[in-house]
Protein backbone atom coordinates (compact mmCIF):
# COMPACT_ATOMS: atom_id res chain seq x y z
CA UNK A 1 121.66 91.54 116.84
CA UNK A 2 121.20 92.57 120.72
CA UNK A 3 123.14 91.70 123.43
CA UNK A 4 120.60 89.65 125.09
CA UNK A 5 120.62 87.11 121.53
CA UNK A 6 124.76 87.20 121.82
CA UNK A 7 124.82 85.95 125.80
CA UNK A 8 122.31 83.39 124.98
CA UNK A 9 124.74 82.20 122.10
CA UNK A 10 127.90 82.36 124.68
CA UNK A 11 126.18 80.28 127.65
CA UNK A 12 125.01 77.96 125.02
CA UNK A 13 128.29 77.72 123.13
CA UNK A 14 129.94 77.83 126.55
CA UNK A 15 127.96 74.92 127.55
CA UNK A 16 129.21 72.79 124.27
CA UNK A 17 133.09 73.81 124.37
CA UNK A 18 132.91 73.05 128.32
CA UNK A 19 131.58 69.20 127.06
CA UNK A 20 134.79 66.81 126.71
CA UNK A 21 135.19 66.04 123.46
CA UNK A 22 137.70 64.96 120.39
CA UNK A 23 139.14 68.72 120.97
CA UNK A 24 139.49 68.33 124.68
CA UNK A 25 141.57 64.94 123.25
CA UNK A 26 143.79 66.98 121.11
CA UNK A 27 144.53 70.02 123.19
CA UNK A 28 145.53 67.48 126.48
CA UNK A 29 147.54 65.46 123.92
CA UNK A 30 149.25 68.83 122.73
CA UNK A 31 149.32 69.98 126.53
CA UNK A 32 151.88 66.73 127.19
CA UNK A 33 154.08 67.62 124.02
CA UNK A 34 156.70 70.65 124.27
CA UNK A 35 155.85 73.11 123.11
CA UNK A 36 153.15 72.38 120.87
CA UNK A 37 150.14 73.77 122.77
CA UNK A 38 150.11 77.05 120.77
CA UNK A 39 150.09 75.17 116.83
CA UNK A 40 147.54 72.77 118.12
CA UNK A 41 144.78 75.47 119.69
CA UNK A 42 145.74 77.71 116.14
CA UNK A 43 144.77 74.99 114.05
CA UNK A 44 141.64 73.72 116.29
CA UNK A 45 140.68 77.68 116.15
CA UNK A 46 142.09 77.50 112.20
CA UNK A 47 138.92 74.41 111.70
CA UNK A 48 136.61 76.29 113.16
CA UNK A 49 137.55 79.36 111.11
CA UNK A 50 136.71 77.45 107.80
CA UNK A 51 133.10 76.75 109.47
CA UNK A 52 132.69 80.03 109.62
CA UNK A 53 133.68 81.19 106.58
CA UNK A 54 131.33 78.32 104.97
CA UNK A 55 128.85 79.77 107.07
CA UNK A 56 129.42 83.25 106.32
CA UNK A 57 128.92 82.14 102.70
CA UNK A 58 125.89 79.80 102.98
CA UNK A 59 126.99 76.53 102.00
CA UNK A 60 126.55 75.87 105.64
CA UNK A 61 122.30 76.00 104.69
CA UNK A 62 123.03 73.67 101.64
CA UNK A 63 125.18 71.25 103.38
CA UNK A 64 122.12 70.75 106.67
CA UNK A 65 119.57 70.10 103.53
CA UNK A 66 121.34 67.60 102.13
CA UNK A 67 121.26 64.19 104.57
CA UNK A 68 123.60 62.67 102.23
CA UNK A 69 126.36 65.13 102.36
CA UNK A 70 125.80 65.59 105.92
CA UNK A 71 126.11 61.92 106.95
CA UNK A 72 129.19 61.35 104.58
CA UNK A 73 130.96 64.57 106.63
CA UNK A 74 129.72 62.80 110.10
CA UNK A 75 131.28 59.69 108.87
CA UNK A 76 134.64 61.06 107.46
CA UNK A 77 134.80 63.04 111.08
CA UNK A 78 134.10 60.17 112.87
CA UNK A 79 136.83 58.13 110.90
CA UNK A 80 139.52 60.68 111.24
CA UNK A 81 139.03 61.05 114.99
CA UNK A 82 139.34 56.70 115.58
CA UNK A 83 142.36 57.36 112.85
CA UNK A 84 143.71 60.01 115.40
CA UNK A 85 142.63 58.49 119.04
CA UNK A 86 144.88 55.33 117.49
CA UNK A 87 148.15 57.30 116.53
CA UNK A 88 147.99 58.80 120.35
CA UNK A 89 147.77 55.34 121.55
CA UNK A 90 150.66 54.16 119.47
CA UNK A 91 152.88 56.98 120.80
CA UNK A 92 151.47 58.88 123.78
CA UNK A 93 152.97 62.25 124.61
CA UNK A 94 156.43 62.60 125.64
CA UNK A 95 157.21 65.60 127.67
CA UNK A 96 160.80 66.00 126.83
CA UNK A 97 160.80 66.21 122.95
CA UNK A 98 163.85 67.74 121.66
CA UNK A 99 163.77 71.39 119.54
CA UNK A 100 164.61 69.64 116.36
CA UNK A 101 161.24 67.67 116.79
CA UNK A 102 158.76 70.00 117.66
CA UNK A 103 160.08 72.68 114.62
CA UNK A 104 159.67 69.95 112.30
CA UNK A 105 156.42 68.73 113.42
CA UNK A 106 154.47 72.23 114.11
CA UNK A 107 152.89 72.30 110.43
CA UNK A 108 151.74 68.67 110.99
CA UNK A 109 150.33 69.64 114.36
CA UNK A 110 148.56 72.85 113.46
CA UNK A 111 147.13 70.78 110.42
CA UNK A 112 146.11 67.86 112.85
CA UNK A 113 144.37 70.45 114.85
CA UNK A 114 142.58 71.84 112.12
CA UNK A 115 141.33 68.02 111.05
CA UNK A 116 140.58 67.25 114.16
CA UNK A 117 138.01 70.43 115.00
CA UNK A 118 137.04 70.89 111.08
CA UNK A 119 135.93 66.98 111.09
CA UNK A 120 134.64 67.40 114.63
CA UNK A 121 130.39 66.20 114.24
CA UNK A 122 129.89 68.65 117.35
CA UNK A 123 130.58 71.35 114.71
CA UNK A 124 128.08 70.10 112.37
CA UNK A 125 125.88 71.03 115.26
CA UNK A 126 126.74 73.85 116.11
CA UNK A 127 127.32 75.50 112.46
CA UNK A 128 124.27 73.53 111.16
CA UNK A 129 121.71 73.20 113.82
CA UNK A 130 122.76 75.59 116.68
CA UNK A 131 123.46 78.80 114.64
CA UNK A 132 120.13 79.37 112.88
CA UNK A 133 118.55 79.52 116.13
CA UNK A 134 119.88 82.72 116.99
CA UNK A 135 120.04 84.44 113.44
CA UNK A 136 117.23 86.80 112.65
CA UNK A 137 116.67 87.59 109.20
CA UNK A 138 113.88 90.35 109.75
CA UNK A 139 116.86 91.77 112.15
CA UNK A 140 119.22 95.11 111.64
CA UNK A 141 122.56 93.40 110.42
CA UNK A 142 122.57 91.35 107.30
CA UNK A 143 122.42 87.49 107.84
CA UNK A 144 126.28 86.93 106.82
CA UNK A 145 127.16 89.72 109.38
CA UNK A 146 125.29 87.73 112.64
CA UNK A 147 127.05 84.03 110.97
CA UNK A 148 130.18 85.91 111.25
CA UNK A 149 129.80 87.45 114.57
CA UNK A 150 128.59 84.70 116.21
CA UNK A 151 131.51 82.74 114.66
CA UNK A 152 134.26 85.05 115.63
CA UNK A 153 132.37 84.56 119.32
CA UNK A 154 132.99 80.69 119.13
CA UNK A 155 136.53 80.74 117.97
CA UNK A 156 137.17 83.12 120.63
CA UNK A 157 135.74 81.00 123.22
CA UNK A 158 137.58 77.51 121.54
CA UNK A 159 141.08 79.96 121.69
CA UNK A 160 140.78 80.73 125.32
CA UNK A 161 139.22 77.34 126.88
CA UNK A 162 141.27 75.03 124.73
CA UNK A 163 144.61 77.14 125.46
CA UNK A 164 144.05 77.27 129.33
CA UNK A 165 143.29 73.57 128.70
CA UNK A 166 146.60 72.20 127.05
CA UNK A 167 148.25 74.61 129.46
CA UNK A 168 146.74 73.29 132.44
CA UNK A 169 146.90 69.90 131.62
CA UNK A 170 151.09 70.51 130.70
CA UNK A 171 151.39 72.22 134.41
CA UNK A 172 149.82 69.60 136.11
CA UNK A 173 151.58 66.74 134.90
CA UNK A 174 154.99 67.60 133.30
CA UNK A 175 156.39 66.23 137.19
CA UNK A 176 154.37 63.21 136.75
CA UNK A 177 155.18 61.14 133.84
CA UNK A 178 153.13 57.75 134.53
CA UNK A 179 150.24 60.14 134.75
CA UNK A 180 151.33 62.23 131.38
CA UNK A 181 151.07 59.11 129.77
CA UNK A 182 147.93 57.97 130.95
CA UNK A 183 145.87 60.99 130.60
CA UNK A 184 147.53 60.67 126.83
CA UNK A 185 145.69 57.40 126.37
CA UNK A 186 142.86 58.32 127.68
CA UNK A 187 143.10 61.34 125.49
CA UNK A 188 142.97 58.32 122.95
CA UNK A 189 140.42 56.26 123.76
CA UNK A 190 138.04 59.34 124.26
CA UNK A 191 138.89 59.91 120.23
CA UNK A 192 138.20 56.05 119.23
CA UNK A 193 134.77 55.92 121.38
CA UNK A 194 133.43 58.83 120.04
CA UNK A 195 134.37 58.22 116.59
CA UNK A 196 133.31 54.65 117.04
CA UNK A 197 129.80 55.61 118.47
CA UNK A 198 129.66 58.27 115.62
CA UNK A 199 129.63 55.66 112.97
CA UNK A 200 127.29 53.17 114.39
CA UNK A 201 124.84 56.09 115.38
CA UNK A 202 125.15 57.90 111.86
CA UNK A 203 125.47 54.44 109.98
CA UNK A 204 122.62 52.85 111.88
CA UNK A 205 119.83 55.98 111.08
C-alpha cells in the first residue's frame, strides 16, 4: 500500500469525521460532563475498533452483500441513536457532577460510546462502502493487512478529533451554563433527527 493510496484514505476519512454527526453528539455531551471526556472518546474509538476487527476478518464483505442484514444494522443504529438523543434531552449535561458519579458511571459511558459509534450508519459506510475503494488485492501486503491499516488510521483520526472536540466544547462552556445546556440539547436533537431520517430513508427503500 503506498503513501499516495494512505493520504487519499486520510483526506477522505478526514472529510467524514470532520461531518457533525451522532459522534460529534456524544463527545459534546461527554465534553459538558466531568470528567468523562476520556471513557466516552475510548469507547467511540473502542466501536470503531470492533469494525475493524470485523473487517480485518471479512465479515465486513458478507455483511455489504447481504441488504437484509445491512438494513436491520442501519435500523438498530438508527434506533439506538433516537434512544440516546432522548436520554440527553431528559437530563442534559451538568458540569458539576460529583466524584462518586462519574466513577460509577464511566463503564456505562465508555459502553454508550462504543453503541453509539459501533451502531453509527456512517460506519457502515465507511467499513462497507468506503474501504474497498482503496484496498488492492493484486497489491504487496495481504488484504487483512491494508483493512487493518487503514483501520488503525481511522481510529486514530476519531481519537484525536473527537478528544480535542469534547475538550473544546468543556473549555468553552464550563463558565456558561445556559449555553452548556443548550449545546447539550442540541447535542440531542442532532441524535433524534438523524436517527429519525435514518429510519424513514432505510425503511422507505
Amino acid at each position: 500500500m503506498d503513501m499516495t493510496t494512505l493520504a487519499a484514505f486520510l483526506a477522505v476519512d478526514l472529510l467524514l469525521v470532520f461531518t457533525p454527526g451522532a459522534d460529534w453528539a456524544y463527545a459534546i455531551a461527554a465534553g459538558l460532563r466531568d470528567r468523562s471526556v476520556v471513557p466516552a472518546v475510548a469507547g467511540l474509538t473502542a466501536g470503531y475498533a470492533g469494525y475493524t476487527l470485523l473487517a480485518v476478518a471479512g465479515l465486513v464483505v458478507i455483511v455489504a452483500s447481504s441488504a437484509t442484514l445491512l438494513t436491520a444494522l442501519t435500523v438498530a443504529g438508527a434506533g439506538y441513536l433516537v434512544w440516546l438523543g432522548w436520554g440527553v434531552l431528559r437530563a442534559p449535561a451538568a458540569l458539576a457532577a460529583s466524584t462518586a458519579e462519574v466513577g460509577s458511571s464511566r463503564l456505562r459511558i465508555v459502553l454508550k460510546g462504543a453503541g453509539t459509534s459501533g451502531l453509527n450508519p456512517k460506519a457502515l459506510l465507511l467499513y462497507f462502502s468506503l474501504f474497498p475503494q482503496f484496498i488492492d488485492p493484486a497489491g504487496g501486503w495481504p488484504v487483512a493487512t491494508q483493512t487493518g491499516l487503514l483501520g488503525v488510521l481511522h481510529m486514530t483520526v476519531c481519537t484525536v478529533v473527537y478528544l480535542a472536540i469534547g475538550v473544546l466544547a468543556r473549555a468553552v462552556l464550563r463558565t456558561r451554563p445556559s449555553a452548556a445546556r443548550a449545546v447539550t440539547r442540541v447535542s440531542g436533537v442532532m441524535m433524534i433527527v438523524i436517527g429519525g431520517f435514518l429510519l424513514v430513508e432505510r425503511l422507505a427503500a
